[in-house]
Structure formats: C-alpha cells, structure tokens
C-alpha atoms as a PDB file:
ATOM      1  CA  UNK A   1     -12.152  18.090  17.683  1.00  0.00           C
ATOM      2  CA  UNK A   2     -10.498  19.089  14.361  1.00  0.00           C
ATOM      3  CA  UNK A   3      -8.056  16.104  14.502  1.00  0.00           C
ATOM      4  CA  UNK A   4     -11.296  13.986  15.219  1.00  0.00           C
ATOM      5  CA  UNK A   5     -13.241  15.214  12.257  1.00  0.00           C
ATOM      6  CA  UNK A   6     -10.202  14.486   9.947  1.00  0.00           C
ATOM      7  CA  UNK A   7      -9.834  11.309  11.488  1.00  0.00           C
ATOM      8  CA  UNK A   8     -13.291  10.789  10.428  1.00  0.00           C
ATOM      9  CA  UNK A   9     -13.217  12.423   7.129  1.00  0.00           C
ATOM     10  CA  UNK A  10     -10.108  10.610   6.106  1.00  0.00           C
ATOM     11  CA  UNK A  11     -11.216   7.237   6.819  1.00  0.00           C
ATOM     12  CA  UNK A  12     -13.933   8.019   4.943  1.00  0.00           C
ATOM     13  CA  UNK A  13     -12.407   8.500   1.634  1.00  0.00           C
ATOM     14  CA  UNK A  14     -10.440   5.965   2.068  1.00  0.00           C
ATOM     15  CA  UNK A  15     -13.263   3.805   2.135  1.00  0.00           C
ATOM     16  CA  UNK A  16     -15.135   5.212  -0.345  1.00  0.00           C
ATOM     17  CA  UNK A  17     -11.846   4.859  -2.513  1.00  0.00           C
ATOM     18  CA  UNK A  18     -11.783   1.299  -1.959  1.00  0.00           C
ATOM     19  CA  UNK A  19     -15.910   0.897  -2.987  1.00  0.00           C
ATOM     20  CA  UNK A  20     -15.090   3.238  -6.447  1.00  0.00           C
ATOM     21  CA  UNK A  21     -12.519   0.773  -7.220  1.00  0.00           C
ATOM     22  CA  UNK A  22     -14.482  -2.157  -6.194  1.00  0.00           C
ATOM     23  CA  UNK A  23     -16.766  -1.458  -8.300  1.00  0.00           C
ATOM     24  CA  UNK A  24     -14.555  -0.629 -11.747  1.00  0.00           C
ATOM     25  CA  UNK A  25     -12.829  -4.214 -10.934  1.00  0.00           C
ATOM     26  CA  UNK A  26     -16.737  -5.674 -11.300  1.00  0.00           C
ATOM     27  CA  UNK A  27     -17.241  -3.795 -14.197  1.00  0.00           C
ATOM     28  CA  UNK A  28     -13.452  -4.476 -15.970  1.00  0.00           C
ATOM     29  CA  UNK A  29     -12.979  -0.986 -16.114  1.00  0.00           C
ATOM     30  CA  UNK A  30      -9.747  -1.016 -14.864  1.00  0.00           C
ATOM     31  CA  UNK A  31      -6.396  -1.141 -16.494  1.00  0.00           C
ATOM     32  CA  UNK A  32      -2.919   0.389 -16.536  1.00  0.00           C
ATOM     33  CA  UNK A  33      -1.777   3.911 -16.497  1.00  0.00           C
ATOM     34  CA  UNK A  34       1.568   4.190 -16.920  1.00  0.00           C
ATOM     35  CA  UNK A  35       4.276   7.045 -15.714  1.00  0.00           C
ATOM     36  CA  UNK A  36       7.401   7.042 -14.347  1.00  0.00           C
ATOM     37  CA  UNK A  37       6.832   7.515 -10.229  1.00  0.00           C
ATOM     38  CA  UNK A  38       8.326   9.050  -7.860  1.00  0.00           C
ATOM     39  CA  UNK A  39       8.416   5.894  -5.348  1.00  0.00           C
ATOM     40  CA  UNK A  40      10.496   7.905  -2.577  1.00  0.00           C
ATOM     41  CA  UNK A  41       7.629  10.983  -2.649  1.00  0.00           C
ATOM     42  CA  UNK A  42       4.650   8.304  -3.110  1.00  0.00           C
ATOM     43  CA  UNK A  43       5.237   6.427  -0.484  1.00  0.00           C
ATOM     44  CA  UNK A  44       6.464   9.842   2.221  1.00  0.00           C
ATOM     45  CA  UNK A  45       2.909  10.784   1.479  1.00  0.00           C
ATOM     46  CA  UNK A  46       1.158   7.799   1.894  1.00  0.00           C
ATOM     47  CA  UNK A  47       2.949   7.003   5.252  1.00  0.00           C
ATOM     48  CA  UNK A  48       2.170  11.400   6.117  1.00  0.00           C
ATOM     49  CA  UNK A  49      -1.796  10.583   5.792  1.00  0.00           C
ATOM     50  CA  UNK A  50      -1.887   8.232   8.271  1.00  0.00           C
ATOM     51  CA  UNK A  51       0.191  10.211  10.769  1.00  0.00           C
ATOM     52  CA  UNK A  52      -2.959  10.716  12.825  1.00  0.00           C
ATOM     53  CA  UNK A  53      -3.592   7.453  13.129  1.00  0.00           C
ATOM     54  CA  UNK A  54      -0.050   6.121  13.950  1.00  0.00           C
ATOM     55  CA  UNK A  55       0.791   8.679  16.685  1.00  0.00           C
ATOM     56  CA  UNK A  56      -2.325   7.909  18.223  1.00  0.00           C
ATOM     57  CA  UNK A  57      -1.486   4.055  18.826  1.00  0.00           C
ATOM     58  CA  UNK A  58       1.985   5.431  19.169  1.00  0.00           C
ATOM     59  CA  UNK A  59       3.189   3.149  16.474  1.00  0.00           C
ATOM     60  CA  UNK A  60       6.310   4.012  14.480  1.00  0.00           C
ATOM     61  CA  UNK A  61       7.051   3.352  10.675  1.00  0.00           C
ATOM     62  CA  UNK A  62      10.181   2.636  10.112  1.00  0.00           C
ATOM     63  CA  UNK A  63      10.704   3.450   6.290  1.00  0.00           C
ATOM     64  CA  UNK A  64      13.909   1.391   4.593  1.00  0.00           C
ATOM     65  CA  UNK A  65      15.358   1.423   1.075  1.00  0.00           C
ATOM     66  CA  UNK A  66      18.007  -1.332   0.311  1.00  0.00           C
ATOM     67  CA  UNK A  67      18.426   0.719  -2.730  1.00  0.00           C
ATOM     68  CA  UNK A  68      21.433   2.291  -3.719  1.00  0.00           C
ATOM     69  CA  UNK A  69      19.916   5.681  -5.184  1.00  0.00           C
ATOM     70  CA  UNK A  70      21.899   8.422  -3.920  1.00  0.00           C
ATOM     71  CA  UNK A  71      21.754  10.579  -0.962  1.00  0.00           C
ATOM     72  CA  UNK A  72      18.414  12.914  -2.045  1.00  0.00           C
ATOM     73  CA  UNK A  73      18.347  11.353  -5.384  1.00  0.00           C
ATOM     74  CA  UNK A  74      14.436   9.980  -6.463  1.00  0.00           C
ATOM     75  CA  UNK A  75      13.567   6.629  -7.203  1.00  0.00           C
ATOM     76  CA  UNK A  76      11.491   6.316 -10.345  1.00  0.00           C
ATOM     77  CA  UNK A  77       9.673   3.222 -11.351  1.00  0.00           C
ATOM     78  CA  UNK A  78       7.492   2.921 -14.638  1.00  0.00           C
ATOM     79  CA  UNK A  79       3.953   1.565 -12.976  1.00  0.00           C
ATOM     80  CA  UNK A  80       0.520   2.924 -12.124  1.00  0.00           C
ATOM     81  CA  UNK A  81       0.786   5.486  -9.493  1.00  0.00           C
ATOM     82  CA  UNK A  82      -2.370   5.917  -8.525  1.00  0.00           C
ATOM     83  CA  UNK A  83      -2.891   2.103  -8.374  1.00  0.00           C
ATOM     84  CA  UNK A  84       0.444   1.321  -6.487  1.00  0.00           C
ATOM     85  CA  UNK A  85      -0.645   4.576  -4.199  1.00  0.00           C
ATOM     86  CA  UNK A  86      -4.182   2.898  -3.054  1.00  0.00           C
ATOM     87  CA  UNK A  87      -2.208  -1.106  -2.638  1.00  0.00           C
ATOM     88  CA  UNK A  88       0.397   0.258  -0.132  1.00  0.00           C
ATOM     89  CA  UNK A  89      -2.405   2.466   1.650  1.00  0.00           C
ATOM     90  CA  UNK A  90      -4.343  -0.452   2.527  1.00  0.00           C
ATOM     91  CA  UNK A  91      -1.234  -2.360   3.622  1.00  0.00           C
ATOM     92  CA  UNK A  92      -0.148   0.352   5.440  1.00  0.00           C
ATOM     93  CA  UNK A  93      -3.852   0.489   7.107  1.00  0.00           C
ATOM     94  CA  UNK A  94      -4.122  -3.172   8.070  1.00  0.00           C
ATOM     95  CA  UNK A  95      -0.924  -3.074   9.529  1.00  0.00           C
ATOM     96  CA  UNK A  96      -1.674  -0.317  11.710  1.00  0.00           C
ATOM     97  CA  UNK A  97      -5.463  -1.716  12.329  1.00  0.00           C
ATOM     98  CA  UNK A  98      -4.192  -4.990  13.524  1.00  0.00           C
ATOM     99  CA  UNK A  99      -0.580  -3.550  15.140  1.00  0.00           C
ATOM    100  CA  UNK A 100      -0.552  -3.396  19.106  1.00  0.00           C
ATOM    101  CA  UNK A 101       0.077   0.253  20.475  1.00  0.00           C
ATOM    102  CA  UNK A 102       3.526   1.180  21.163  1.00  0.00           C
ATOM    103  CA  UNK A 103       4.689  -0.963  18.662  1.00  0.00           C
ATOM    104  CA  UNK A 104       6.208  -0.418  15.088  1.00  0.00           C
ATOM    105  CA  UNK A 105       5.404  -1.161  11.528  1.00  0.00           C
ATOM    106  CA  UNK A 106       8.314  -1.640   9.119  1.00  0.00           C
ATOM    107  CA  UNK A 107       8.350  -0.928   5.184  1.00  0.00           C
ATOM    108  CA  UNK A 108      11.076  -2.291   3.464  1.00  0.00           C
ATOM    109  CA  UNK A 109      11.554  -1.371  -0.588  1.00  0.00           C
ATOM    110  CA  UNK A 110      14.184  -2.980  -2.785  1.00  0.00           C
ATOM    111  CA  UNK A 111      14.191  -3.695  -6.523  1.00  0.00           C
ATOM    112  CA  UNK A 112      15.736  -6.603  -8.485  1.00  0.00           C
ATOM    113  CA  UNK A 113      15.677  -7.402 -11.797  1.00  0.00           C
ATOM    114  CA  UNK A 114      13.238  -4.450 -12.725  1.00  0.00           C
ATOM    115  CA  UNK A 115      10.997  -6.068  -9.946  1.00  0.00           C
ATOM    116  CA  UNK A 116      10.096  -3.709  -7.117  1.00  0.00           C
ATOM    117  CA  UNK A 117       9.745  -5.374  -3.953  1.00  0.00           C
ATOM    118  CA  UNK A 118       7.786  -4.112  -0.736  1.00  0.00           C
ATOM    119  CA  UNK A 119       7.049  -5.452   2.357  1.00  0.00           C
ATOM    120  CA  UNK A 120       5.091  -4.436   5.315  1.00  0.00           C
ATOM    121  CA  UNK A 121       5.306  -5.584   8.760  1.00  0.00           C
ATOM    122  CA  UNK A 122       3.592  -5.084  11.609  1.00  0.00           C
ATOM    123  CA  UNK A 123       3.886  -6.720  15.230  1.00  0.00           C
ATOM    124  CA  UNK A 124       0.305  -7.168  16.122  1.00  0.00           C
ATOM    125  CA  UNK A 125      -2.261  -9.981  16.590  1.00  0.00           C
ATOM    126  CA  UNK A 126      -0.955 -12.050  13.773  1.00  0.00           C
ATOM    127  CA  UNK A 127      -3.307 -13.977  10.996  1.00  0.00           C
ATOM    128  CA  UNK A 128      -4.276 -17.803  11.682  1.00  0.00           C
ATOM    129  CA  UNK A 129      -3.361 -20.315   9.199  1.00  0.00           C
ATOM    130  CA  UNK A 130      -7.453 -21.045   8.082  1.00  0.00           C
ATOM    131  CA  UNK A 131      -7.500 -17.123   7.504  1.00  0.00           C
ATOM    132  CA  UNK A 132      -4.835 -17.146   5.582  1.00  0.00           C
ATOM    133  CA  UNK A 133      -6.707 -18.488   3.295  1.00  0.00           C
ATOM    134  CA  UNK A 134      -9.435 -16.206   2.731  1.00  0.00           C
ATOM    135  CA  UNK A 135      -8.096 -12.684   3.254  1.00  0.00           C
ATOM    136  CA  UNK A 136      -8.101 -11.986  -0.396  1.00  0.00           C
ATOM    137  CA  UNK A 137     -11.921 -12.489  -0.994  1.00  0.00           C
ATOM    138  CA  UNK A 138     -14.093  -9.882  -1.550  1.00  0.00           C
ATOM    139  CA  UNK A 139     -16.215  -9.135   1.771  1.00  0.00           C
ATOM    140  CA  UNK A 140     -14.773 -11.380   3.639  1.00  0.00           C
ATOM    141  CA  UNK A 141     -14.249 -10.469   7.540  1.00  0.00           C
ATOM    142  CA  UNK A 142     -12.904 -12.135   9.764  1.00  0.00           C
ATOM    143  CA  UNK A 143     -13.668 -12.475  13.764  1.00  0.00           C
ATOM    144  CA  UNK A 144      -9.996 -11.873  14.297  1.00  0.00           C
ATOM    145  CA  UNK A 145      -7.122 -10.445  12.484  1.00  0.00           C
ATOM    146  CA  UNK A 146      -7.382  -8.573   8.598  1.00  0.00           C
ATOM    147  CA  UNK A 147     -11.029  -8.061   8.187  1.00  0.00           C
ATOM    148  CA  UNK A 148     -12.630  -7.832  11.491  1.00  0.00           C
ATOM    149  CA  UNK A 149     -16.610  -7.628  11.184  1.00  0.00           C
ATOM    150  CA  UNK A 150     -15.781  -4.034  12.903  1.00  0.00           C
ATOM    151  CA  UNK A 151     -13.288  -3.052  10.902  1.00  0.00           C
ATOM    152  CA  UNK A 152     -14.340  -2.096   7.380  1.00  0.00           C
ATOM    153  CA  UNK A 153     -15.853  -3.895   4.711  1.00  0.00           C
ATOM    154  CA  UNK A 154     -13.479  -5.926   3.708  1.00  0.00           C
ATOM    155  CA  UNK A 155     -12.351  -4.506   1.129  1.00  0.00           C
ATOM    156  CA  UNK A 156      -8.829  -3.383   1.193  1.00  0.00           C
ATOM    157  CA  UNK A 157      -6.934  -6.712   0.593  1.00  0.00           C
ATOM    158  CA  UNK A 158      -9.092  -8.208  -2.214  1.00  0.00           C
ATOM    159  CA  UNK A 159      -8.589  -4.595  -4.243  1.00  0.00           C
ATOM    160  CA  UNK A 160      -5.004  -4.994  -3.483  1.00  0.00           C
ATOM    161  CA  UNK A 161      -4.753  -8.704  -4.622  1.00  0.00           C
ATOM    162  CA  UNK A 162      -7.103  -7.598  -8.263  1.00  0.00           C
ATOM    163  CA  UNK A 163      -5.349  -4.542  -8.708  1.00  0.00           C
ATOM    164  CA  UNK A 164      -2.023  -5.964  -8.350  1.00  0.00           C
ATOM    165  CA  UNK A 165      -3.240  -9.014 -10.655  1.00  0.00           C
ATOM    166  CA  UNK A 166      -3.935  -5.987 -13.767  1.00  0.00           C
ATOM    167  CA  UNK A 167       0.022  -4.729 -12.937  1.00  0.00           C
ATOM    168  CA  UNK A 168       0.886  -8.256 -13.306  1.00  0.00           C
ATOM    169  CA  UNK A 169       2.037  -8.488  -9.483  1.00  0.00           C
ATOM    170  CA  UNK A 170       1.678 -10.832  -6.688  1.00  0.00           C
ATOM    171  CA  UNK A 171       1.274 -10.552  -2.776  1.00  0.00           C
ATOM    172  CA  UNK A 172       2.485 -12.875  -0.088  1.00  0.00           C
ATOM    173  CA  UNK A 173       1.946 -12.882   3.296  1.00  0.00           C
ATOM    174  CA  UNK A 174       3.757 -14.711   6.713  1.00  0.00           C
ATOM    175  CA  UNK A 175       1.697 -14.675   9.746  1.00  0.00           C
ATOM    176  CA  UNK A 176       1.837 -16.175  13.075  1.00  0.00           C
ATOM    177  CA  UNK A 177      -1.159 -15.757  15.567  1.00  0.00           C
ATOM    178  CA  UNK A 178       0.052 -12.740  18.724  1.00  0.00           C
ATOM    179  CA  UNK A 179       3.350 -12.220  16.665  1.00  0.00           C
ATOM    180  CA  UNK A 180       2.509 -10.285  13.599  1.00  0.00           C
ATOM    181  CA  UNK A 181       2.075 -10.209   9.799  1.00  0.00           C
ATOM    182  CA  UNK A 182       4.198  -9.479   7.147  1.00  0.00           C
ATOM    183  CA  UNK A 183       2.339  -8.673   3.582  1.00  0.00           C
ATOM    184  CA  UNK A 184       5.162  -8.915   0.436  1.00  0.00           C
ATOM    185  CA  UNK A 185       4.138  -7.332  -2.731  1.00  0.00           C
ATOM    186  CA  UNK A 186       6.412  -7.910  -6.003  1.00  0.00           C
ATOM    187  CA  UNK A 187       5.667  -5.694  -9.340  1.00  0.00           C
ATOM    188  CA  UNK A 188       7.657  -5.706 -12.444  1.00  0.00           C
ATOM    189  CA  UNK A 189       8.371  -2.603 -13.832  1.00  0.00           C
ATOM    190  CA  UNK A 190       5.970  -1.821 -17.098  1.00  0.00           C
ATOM    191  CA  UNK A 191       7.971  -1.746 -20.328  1.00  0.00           C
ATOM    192  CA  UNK A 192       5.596   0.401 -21.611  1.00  0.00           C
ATOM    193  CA  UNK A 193       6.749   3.666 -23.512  1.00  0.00           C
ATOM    194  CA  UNK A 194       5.969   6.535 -21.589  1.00  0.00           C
ATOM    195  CA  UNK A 195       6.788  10.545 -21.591  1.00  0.00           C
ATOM    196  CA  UNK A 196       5.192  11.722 -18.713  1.00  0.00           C
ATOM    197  CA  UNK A 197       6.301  11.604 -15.119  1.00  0.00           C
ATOM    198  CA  UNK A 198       4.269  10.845 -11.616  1.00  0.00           C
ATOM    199  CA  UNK A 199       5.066  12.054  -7.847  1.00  0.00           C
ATOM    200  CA  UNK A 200       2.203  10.845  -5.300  1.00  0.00           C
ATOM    201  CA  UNK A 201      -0.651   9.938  -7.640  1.00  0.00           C
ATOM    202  CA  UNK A 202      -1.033  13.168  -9.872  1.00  0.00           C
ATOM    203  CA  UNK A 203       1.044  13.492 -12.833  1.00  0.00           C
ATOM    204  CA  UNK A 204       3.759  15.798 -12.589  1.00  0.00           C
ATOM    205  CA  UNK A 205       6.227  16.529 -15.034  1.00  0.00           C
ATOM    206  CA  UNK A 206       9.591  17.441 -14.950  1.00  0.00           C
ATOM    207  CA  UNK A 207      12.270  18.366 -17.342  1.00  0.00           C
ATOM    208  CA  UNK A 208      14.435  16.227 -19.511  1.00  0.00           C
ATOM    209  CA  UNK A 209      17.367  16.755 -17.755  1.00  0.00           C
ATOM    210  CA  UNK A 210      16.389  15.624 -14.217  1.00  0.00           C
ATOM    211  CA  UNK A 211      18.479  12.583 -13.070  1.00  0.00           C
ATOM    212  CA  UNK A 212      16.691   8.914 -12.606  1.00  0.00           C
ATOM    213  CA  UNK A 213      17.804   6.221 -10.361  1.00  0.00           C
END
C-alpha cells in the first residue's frame, strides 16, 4: 500500500511538472539558469526516483560514462539543472513506459568538444517510421509506442524537444518497431559566467577548492 500510494503520488508530480512547464513554454517564460552541475549526482537521483517503477517491470538501468573523470571524482557541466533534470526524467520514463519487463534500459553519457552527449535506450515495442514524425508535438498520442492515448498527456517529449531548443540542444531518435528506441540528446556547455554550483536540481555550493572534471 505505501509503495502504491508513492507510485501514485510520484507520477503525479511528475505530471503536474510537465503541465507547469507546459505552460511557461506558452507563455515564453522560460529561459536559462545557469550553474555548474553535478551530472554524476543529477542523474543517480533521477535514475533513484524511478526505482519503484523499474524493479517492478524488473528492468535494469545500466548507467555508463565514457568519460575519463576519475574514480569518485564529479562531473560538472555549466547548464540548467533543473531543466536538464526534467529532459532526462521523461526519457528515462518513456523508456521504461514502452520497455518490455525483464528487460534493460541503457544511459550512456560522454562529452566532446564541450558538448554533452546522452543517450537512452530501451528494448521495448519500438516507434514506427510515420510516428517518428510526430512524437515531438504537443498532445500528440499515439495508439502505439511514445504517447499512448493511456499513457499521459503527451507531454513529456514535446517539453523535452522546447526545453532543449532554449539550451540550444537537439534530440535524435532511432527506432525500429518490437526492437526498441534509442532517444540522443546533445547540449553544449553554456559559456555563461557563473559562481554558483548545482547537485540534483537545487543549488548547492561548494568551496573554491573542490576539484572539477
């Protein structure tokens, strides 16, 4: 009973996260705020909320850096935390919506030329070529795959592609029908000046001397 009412109570922020921010986007309320992020902690407790959820299907994430950042050393990145925090929830959700049980999602991070680089793949029911197409839009749902008519309101993907767009990013995606999906998001690091320091989404600050990979 307790898990269930999390369950419940967590999907319901979420949602209501996604309808707050739906509804800045409409209004152009929304633009950058910049820190230095913890992308090692952010991402830990992202994957940690949907634990639940992912031990219920008995699906695995499988969490890879092909960074070089030192045994316990942080990764910091100069973007929006709270932004890149509610992108990678809702690719993190989809995949483990649309994953088949037993199965595994994989998150991959690497950074390149001050570009940080994440993917997310599942091994679920896959995306058709036509819906391809429209995943992005606002409200759109689809019979079978991202936005299922019982599955949300369609929301998560187009926030991701808009907020993305105001961090100057970009999203891919490969999909093949019963095989799976893979969702790439690229985001330059903001060359913004900045003094302040982020760990999951609230601003925490550390000292001077703390080392940054």
């Amino acid at each position: 009973m307790v898990a269930l009412i999390h369950s419940e109570a967590f999907n319901l922020d979420f949602q209501l996260k996604n309808i707050f921010v739906a509804a800045k986007i409409e209004a152009g309320e929304v633009a950058p705020n910049i820190t230095k992020v913890n992308i090692r902690s952010l991402l830990q407790n992202v994957i940690e909320s949907f634990n639940i959820v992912s031990r219920k299907m008995g699906i695995h994430i499988d969490l890879q850096y092909n960074v070089d950042y030192g045994f316990g050393k942080n990764l910091y990145f100069k973007t929006d935390s709270e932004k890149l925090k509610l992108i990678m929830s809702n690719l993190i959700n989809n995949a483990l919506k649309y994953s088949y049980k037993d199965s595994k999602v994989i998150i991959k991070i690497s950074i390149e030329d001050d570009i940080l680089h994440i993917s997310v793949q599942d091994f679920g029911t896959g995306i058709s070529e036509k819906n391809q197409k429209i995943i992005f839009e606002r409200f759109k749902r689809l019979d079978s795959g991202i936005n299922s008519i019982n599955r949300g309101h369609g929301l998560g993907l187009s926030i991701t592609k808009a907020l993305l767009d105001v961090l100057d990013g970009d999203i891919m995606i490969d999909s093949k029908k019963g095989e799976g999906s893979t969702f790439s998001i690229s985001l330059p690091e903001a060359k913004n000046i900045i003094e302040g320091f982020s760990g999951e989404g609230n601003d925490i600050f550390f000292d001077d001397d703390d080392e940054i990979f």
